[in-house]
N, C-alpha and C. Protein backbone atom coordinates (compact mmCIF):
# COMPACT_ATOMS: atom_id res chain seq x y z
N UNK A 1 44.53 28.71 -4.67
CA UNK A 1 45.19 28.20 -5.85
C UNK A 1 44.85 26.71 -6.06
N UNK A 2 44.90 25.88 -5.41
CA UNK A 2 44.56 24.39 -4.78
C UNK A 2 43.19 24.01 -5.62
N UNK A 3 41.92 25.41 -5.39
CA UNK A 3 40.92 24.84 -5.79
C UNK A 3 40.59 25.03 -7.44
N UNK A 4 41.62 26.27 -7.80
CA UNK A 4 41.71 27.03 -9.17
C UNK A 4 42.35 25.52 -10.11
N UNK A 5 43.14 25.06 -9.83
CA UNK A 5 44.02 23.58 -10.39
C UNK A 5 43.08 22.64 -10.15
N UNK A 6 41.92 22.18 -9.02
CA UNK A 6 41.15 21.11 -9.09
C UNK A 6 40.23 21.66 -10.46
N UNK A 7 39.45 22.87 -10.28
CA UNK A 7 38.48 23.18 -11.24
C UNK A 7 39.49 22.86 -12.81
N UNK A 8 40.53 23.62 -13.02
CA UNK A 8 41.01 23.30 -14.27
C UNK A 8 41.02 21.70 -14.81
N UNK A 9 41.29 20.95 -13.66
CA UNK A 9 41.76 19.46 -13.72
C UNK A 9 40.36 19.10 -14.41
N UNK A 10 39.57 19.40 -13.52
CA UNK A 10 37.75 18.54 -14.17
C UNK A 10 37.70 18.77 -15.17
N UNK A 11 38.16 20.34 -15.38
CA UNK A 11 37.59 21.22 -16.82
C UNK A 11 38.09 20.50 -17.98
N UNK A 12 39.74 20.43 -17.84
CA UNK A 12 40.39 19.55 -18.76
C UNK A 12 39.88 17.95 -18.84
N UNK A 13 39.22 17.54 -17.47
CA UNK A 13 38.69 15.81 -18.06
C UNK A 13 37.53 15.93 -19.04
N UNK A 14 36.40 17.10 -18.60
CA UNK A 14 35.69 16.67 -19.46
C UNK A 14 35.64 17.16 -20.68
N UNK A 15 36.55 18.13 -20.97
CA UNK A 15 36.81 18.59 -22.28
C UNK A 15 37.43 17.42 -23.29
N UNK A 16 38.36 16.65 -22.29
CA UNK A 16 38.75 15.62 -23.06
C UNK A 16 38.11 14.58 -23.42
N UNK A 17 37.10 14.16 -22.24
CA UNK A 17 36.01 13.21 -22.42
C UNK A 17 34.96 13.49 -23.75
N UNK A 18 34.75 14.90 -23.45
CA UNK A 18 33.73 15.14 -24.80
C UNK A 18 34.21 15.47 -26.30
N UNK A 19 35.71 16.09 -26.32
CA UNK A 19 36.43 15.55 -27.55
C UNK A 19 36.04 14.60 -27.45
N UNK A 20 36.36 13.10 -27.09
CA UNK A 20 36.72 12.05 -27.65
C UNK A 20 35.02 11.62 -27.89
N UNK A 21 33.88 11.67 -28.01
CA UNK A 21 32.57 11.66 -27.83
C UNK A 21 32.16 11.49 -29.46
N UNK A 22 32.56 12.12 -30.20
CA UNK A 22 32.43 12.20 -31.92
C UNK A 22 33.10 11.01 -32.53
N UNK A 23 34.27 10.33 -31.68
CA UNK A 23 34.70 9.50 -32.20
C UNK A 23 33.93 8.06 -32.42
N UNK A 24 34.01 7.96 -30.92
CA UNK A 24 32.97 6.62 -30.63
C UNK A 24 31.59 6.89 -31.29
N UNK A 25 30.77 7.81 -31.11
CA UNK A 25 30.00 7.87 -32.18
C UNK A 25 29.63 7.91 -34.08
N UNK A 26 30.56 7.99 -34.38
CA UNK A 26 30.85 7.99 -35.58
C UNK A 26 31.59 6.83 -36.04
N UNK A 27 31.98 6.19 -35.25
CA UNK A 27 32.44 4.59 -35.26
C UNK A 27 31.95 3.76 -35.53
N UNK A 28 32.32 2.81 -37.22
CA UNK A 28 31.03 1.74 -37.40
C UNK A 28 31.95 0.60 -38.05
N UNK A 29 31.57 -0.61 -37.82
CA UNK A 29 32.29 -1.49 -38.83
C UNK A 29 31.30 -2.08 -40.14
N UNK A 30 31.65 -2.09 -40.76
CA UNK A 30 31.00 -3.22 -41.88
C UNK A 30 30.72 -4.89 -41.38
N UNK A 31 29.69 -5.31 -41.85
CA UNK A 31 29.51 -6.57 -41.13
C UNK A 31 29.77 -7.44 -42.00
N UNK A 32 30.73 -8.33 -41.60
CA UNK A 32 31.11 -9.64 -42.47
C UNK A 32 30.28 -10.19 -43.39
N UNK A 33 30.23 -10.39 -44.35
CA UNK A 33 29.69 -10.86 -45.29
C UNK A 33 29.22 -11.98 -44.86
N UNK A 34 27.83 -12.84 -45.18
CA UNK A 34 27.41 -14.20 -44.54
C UNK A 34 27.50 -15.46 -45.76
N UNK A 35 27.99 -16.17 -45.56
CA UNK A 35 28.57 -17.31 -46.27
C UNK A 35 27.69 -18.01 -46.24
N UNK A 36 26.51 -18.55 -45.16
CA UNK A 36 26.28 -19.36 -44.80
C UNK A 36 24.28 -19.45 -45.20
N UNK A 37 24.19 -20.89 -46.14
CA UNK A 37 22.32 -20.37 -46.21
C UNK A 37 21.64 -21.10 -45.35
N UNK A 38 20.22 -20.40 -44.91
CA UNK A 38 19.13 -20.56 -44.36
C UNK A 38 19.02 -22.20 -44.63
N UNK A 39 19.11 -22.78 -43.68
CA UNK A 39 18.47 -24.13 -43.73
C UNK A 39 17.47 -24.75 -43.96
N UNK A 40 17.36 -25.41 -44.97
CA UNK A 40 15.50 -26.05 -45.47
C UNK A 40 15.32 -26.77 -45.18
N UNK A 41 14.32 -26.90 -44.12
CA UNK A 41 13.94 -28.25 -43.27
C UNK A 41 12.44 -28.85 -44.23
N UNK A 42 12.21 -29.81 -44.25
CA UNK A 42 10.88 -30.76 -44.56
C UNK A 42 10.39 -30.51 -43.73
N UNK A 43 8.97 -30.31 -44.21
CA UNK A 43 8.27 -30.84 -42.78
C UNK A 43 7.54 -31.86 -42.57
N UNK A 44 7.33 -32.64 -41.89
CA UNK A 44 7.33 -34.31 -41.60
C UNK A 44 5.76 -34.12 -41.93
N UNK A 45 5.19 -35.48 -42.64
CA UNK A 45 3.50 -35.30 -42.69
C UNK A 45 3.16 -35.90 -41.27
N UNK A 46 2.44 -34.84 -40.85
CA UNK A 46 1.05 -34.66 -40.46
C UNK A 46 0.44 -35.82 -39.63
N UNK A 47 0.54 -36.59 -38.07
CA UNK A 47 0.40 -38.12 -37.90
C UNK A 47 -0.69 -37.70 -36.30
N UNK A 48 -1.73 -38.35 -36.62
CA UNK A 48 -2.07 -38.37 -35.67
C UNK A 48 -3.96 -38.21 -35.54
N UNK A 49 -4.44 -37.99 -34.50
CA UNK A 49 -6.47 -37.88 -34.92
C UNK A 49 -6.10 -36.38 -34.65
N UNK A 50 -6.94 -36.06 -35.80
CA UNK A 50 -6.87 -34.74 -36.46
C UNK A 50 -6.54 -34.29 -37.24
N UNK A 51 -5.42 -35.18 -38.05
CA UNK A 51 -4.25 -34.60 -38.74
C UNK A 51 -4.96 -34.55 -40.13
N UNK A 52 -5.40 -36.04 -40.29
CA UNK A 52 -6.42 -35.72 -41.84
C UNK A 52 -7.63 -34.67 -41.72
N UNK A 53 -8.11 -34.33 -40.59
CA UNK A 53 -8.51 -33.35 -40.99
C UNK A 53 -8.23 -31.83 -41.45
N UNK A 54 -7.29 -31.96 -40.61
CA UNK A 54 -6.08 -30.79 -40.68
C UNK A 54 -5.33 -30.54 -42.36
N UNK A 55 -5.25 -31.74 -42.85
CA UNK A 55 -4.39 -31.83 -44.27
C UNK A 55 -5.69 -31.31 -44.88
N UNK A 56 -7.05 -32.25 -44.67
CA UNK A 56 -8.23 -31.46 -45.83
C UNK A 56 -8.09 -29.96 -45.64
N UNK A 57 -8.43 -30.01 -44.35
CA UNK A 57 -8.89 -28.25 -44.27
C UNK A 57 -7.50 -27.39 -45.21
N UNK A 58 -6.52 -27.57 -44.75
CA UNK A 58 -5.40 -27.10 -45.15
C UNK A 58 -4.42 -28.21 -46.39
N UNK A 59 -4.79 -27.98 -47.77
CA UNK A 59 -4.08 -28.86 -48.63
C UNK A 59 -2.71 -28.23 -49.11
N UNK A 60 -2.09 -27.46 -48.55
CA UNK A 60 -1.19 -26.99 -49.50
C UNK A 60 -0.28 -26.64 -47.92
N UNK A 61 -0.53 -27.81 -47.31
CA UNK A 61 -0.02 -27.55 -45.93
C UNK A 61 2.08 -27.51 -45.70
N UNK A 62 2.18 -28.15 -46.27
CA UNK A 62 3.48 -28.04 -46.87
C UNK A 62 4.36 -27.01 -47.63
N UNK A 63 3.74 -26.21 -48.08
CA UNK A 63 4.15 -24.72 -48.62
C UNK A 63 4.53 -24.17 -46.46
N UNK A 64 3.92 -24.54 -45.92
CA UNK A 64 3.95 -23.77 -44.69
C UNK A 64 5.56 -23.69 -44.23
N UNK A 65 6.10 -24.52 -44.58
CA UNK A 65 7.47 -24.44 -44.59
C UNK A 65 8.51 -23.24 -44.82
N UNK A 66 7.99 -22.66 -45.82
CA UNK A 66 8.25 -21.48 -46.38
C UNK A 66 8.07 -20.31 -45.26
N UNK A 67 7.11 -20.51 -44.59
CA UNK A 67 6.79 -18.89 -44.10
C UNK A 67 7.42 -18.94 -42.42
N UNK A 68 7.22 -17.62 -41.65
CA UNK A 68 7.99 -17.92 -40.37
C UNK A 68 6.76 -18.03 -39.46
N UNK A 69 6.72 -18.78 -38.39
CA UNK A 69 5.88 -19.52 -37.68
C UNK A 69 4.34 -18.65 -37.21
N UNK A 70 4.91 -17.21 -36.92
CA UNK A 70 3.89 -16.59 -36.44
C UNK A 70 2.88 -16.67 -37.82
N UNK A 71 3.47 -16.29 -39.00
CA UNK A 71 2.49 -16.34 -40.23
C UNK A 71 1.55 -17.91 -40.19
N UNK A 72 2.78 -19.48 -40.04
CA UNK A 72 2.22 -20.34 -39.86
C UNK A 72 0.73 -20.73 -38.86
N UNK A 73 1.11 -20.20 -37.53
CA UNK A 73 0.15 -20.22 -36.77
C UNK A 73 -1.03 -19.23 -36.71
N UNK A 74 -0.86 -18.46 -37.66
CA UNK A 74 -2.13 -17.28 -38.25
C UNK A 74 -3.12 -17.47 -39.11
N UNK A 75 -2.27 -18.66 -39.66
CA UNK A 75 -3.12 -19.60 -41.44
C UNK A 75 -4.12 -20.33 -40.64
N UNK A 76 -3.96 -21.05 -39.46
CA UNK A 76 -4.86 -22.21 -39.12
C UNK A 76 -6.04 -21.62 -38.60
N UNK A 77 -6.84 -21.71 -39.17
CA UNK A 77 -8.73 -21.34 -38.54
C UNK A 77 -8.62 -21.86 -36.80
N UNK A 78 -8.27 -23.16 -36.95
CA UNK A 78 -8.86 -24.05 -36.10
C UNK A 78 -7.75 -23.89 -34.52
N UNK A 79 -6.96 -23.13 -34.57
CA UNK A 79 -6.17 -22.60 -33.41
C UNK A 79 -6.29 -20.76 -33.44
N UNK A 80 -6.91 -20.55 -33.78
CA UNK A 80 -6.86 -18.40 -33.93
C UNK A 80 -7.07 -18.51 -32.69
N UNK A 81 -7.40 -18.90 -31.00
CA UNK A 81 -7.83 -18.54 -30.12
C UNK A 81 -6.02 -18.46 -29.59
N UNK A 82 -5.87 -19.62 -29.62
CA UNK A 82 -4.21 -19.61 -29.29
C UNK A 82 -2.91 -18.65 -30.24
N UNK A 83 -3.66 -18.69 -31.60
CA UNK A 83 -2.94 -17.31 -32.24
C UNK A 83 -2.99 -16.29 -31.57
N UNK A 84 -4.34 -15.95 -30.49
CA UNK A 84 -4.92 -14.44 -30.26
C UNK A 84 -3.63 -14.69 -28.75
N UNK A 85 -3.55 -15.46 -28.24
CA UNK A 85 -2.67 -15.56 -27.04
C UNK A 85 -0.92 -15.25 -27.23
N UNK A 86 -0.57 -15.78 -28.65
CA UNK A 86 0.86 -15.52 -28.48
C UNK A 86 1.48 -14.09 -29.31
N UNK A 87 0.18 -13.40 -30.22
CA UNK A 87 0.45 -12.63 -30.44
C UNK A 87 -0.13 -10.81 -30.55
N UNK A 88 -0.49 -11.14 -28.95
CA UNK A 88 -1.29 -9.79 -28.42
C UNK A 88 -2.63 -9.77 -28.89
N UNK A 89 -3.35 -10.61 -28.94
CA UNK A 89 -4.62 -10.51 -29.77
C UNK A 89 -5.25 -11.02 -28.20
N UNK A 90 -4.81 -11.45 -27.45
CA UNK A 90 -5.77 -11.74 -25.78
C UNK A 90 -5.20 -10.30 -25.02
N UNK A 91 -3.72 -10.21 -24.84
CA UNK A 91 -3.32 -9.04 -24.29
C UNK A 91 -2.58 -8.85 -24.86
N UNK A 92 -2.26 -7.16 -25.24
CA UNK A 92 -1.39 -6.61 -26.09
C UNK A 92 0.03 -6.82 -25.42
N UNK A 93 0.12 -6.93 -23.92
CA UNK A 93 1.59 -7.07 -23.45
C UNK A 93 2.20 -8.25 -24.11
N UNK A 94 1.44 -9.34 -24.81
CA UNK A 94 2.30 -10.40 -24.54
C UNK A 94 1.77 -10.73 -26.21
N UNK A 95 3.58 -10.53 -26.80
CA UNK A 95 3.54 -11.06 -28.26
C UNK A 95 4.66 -11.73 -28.31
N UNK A 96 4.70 -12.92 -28.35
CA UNK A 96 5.68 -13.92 -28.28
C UNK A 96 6.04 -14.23 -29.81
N UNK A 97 5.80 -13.60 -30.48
CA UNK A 97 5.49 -14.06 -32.01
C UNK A 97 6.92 -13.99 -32.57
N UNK A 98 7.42 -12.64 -32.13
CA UNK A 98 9.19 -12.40 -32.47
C UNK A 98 9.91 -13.34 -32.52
N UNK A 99 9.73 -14.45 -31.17
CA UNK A 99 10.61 -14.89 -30.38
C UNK A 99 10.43 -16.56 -30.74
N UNK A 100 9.18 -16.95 -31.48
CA UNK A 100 8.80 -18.04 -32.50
C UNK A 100 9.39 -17.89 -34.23
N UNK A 101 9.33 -16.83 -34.21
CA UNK A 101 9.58 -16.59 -35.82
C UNK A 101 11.31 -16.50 -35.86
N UNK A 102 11.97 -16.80 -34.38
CA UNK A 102 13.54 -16.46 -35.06
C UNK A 102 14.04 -18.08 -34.18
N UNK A 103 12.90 -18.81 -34.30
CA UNK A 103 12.78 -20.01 -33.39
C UNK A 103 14.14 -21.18 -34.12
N UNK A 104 14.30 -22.38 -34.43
CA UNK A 104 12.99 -23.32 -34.56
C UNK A 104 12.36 -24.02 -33.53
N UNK A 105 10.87 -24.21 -33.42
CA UNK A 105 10.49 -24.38 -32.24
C UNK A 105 9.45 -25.20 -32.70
N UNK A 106 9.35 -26.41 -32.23
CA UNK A 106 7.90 -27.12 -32.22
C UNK A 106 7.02 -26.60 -31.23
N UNK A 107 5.52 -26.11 -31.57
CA UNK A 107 4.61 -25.75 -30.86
C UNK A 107 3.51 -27.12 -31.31
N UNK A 108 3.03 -27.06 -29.45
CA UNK A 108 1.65 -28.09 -29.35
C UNK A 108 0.75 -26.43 -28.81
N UNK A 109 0.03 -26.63 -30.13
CA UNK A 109 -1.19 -25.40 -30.20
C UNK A 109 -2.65 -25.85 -30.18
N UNK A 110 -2.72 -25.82 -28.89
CA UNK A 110 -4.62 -26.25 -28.62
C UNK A 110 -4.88 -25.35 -29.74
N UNK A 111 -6.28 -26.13 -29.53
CA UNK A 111 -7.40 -26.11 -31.11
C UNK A 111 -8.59 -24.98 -29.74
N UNK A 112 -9.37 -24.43 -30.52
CA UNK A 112 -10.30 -23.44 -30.06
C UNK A 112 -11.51 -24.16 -29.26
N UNK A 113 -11.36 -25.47 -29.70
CA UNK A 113 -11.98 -26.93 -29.02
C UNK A 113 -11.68 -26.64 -27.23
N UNK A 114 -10.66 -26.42 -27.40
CA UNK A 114 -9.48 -26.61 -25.94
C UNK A 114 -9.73 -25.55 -25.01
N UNK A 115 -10.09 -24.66 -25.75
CA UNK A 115 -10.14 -23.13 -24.64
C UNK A 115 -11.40 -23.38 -24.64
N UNK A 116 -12.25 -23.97 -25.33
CA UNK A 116 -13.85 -23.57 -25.36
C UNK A 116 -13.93 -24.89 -24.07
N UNK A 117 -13.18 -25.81 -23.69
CA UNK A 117 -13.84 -26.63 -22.80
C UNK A 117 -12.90 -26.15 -21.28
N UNK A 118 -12.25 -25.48 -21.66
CA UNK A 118 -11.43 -24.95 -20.47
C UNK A 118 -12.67 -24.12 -19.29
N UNK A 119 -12.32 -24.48 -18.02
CA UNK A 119 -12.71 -24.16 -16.96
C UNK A 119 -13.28 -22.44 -17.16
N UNK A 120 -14.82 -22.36 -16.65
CA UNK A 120 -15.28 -21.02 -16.51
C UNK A 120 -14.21 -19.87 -15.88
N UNK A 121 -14.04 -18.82 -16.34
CA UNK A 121 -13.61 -17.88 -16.08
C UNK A 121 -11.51 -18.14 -16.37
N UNK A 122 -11.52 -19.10 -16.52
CA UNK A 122 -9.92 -19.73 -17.20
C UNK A 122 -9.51 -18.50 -17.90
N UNK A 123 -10.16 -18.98 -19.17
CA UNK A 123 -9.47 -17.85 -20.05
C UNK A 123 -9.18 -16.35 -20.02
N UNK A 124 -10.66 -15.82 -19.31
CA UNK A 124 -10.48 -14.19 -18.92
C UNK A 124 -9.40 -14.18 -17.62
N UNK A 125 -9.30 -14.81 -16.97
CA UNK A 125 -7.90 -14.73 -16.20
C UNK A 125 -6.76 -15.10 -16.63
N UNK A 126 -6.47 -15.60 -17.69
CA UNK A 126 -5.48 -15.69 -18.48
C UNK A 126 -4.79 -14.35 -19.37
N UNK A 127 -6.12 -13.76 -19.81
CA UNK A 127 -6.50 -12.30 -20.57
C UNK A 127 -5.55 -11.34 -19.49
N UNK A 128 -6.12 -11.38 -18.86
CA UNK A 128 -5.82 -10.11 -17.40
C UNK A 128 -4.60 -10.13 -17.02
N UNK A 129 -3.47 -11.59 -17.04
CA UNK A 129 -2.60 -11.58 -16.25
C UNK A 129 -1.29 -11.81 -17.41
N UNK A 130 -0.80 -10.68 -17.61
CA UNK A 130 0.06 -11.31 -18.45
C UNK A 130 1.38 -12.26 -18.47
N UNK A 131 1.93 -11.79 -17.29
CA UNK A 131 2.84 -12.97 -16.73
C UNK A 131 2.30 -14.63 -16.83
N UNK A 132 0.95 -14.93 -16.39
CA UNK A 132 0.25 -15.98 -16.20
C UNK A 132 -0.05 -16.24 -17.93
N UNK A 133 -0.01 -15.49 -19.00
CA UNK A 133 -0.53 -15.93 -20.19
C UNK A 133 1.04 -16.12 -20.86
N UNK A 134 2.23 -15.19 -20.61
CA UNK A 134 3.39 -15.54 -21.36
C UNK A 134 3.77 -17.50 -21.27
N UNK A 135 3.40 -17.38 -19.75
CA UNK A 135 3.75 -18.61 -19.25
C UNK A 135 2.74 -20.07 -20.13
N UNK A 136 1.90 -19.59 -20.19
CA UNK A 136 1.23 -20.42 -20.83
C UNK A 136 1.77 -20.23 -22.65
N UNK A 137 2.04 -19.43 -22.53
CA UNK A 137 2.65 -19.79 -24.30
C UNK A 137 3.95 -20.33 -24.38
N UNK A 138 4.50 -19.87 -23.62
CA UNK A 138 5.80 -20.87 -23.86
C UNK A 138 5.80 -21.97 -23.22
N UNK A 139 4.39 -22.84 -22.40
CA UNK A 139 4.77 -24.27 -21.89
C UNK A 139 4.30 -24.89 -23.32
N UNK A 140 3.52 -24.30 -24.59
CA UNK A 140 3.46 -24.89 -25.75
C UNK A 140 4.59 -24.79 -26.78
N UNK A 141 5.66 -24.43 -26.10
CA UNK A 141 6.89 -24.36 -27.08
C UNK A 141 8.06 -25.01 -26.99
N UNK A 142 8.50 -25.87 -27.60
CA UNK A 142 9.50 -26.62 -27.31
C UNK A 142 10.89 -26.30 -28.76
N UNK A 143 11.93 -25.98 -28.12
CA UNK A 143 12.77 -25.65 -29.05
C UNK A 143 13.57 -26.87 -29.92
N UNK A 144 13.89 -26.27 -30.59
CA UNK A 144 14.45 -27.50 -31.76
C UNK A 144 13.29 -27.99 -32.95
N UNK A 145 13.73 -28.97 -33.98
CA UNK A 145 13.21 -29.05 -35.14
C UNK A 145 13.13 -30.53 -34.82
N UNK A 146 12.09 -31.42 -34.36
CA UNK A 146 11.19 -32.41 -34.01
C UNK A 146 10.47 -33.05 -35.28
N UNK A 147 10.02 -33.93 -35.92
CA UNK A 147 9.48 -34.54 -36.57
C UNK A 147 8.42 -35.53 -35.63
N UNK A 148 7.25 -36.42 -35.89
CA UNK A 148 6.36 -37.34 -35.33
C UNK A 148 7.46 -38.00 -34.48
N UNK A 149 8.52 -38.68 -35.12
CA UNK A 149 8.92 -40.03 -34.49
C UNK A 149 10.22 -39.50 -33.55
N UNK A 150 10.39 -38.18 -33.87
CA UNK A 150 11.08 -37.57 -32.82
C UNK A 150 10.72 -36.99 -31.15
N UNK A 151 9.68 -36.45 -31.65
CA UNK A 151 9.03 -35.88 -30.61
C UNK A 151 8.90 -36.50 -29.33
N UNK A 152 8.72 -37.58 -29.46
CA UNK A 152 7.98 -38.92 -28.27
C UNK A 152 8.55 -38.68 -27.12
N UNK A 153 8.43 -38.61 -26.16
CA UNK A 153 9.22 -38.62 -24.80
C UNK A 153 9.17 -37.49 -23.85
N UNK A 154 10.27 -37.16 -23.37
CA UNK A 154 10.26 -36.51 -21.95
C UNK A 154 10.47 -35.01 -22.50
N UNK A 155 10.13 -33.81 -22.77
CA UNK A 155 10.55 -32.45 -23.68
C UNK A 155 10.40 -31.21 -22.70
N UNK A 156 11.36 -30.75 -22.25
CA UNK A 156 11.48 -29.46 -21.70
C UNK A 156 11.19 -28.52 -22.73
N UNK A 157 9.90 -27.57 -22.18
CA UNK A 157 9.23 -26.74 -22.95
C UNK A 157 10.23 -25.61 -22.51
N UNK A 158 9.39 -24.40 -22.89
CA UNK A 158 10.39 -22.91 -22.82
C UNK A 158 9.84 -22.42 -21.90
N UNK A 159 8.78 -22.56 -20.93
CA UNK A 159 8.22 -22.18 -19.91
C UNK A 159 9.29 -22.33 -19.05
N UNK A 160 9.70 -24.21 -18.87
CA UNK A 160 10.73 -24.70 -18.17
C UNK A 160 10.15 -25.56 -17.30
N UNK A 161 8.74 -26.21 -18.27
CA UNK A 161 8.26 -27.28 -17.03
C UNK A 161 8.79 -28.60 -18.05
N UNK A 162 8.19 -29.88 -17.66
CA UNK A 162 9.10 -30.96 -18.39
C UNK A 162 7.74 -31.76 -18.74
N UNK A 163 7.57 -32.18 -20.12
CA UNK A 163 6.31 -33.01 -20.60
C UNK A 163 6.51 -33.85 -21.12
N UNK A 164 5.84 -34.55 -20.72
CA UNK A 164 6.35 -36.41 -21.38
C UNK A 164 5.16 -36.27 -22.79
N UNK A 165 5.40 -36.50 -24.12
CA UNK A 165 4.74 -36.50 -25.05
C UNK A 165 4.87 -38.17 -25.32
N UNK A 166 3.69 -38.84 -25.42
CA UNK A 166 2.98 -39.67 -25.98
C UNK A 166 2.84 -40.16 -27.53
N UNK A 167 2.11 -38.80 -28.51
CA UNK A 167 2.24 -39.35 -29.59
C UNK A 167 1.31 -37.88 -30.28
């Protein structure tokens, strides 16, 4: 009898458990309405060797404001090697692009200059390892919304190493 009352006991938990199963699933709230708008930042001109070249190549560089970063860093000719790194274009594991585009994040994005003088066999081991390439994209990312005369100083990247910026 003992074991006839344990079996009923289970029988009745999970009968009750799985009644209640339709509920929680069928359970939704409406999401608060958002009050609040998207913030329009400027973006500071352009300071530094390179930068006029950067404004020729790119004249309508200021519209860039508008778009979300991965698009930003897709426009520039003169960094696509470092585009190909943060958004699966070196290895498909590693697309950091999500995680820039819901940023704001100042990125220092070597130029194709940078990888092309980088150490033999650098880059294809960069390719191969994806842990070793995430890491390298986020020591070019620094969070927050930075301008020239902001930037200067000591900046914990998203890697989590610490870089003293110059200029």
């Amino acid at each position: 009898m003992k074991t006839r009352t344990k079996t009923l006991g289970v029988a009745a938990a999970i009968a009750a458990v799985t009644a209640s199963l339709p509920l929680a699933v069928t359970a939704y709230a409406d999401p608060a309405p958002t009050t609040t708008a998207t913030p329009v930042v400027e973006i500071p001109d352009p300071q530094g060797s390179g930068c006029d070249n950067f404004k020729k190549a790119m004249p309508e560089w200021k519209a860039l404001a508008d778009l979300p970063a991965g698009k930003v860093l897709a426009s520039i000719p003169d960094i696509s090697t470092f585009n190909a790194a943060l958004s699966g274009g070196l290895n498909p594991e590693v697309n950091i692009v999500p995680v820039l585009d819901n940023g704001p994040y100042v990125i220092f994005a070597p130029t194709n200059d940078a990888f092309a003088a980088m150490e033999p066999g650098k880059l294809d081991a960069l390719k191969a390892d994806a842990a070793a390439l995430t890491s390298f994209d986020y020591y070019h990312a620094f969070l927050g919304l930075l301008g020239p005369d902001d930037v200067k100083g000591q900046r914990p990247t998203q890697q989590g190493a610490e870089v003293k910026v110059t200029g």
